[in-house]
C-alpha atoms as a PDB file:
ATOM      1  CA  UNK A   1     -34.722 -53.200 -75.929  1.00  0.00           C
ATOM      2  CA  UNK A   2     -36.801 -49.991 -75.159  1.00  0.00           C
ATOM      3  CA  UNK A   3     -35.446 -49.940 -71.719  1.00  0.00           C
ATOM      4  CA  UNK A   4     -32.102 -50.155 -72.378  1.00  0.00           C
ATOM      5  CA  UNK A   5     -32.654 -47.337 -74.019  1.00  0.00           C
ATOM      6  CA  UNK A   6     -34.645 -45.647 -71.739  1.00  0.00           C
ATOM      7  CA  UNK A   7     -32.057 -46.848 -69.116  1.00  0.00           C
ATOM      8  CA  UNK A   8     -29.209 -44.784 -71.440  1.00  0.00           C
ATOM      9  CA  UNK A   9     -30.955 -41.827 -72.144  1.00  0.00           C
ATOM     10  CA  UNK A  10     -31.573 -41.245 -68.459  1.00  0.00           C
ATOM     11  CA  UNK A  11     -28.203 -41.842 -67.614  1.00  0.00           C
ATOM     12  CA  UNK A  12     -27.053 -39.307 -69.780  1.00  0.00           C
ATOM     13  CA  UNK A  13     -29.668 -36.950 -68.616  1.00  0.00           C
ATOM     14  CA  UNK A  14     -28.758 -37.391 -64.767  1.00  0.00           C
ATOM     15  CA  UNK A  15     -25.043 -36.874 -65.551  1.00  0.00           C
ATOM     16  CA  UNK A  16     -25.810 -33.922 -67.548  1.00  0.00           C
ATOM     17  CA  UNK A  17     -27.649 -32.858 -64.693  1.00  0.00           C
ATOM     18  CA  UNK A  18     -24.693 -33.266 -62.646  1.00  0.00           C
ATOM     19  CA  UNK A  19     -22.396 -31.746 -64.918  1.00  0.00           C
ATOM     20  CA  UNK A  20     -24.215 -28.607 -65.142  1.00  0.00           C
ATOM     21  CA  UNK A  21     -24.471 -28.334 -61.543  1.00  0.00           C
ATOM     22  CA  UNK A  22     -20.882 -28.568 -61.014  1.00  0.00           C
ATOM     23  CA  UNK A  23     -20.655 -25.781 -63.841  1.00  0.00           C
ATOM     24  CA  UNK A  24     -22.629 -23.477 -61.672  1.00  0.00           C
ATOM     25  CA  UNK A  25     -21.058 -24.401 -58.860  1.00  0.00           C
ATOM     26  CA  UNK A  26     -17.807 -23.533 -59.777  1.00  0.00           C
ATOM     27  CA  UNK A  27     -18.542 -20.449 -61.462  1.00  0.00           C
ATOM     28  CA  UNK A  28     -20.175 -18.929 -58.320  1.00  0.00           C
ATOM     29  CA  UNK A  29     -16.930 -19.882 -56.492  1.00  0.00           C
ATOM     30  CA  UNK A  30     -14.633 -18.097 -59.021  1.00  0.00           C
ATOM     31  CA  UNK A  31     -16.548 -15.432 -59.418  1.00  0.00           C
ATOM     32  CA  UNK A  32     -17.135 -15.074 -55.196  1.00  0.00           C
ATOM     33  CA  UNK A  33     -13.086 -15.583 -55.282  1.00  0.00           C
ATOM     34  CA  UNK A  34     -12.419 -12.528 -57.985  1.00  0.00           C
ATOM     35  CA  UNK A  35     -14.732 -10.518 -55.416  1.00  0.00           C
ATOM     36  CA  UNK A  36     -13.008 -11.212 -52.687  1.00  0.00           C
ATOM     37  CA  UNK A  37      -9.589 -10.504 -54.745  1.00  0.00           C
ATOM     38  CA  UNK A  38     -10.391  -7.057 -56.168  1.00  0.00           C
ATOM     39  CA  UNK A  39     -12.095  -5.695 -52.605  1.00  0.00           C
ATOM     40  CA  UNK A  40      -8.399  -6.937 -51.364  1.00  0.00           C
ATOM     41  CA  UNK A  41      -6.715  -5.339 -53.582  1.00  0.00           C
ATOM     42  CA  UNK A  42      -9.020  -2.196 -53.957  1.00  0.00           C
ATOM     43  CA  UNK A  43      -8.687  -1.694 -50.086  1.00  0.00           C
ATOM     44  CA  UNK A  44      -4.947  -1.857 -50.121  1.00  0.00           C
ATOM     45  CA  UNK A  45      -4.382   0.422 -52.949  1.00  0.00           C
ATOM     46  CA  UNK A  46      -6.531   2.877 -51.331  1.00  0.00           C
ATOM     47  CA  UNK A  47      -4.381   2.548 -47.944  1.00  0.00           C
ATOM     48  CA  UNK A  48      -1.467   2.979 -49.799  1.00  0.00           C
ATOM     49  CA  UNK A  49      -2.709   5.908 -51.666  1.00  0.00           C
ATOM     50  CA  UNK A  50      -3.517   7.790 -48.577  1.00  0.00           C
ATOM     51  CA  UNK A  51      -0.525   7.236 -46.729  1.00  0.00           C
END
């Protein structure tokens, strides 16, 4: 009985694990995207200001 338990509560750890990794994941790729966005756009503003 304790190691169904065990079994459970390690499950849960692991995919929490792997939950929060995904997390980061994807907020360093949205965050790398917005980057690369705004230097886009900042770049072609400033050509178009200078025109």
């Amino acid at each position: 009985m304790v190691s169904i338990q065990y079994n459970q509560h390690l499950h849960n750890a692991i995919i929490g694990i792997v939950m929060l990794v995904i997390a980061i994941l994807f907020i360093l790729y949205m965050g790398d995207s917005m980057v690369d966005s705004t230097r886009e756009f900042r770049n072609s503003y400033m050509q178009y200001l200078f025109k």
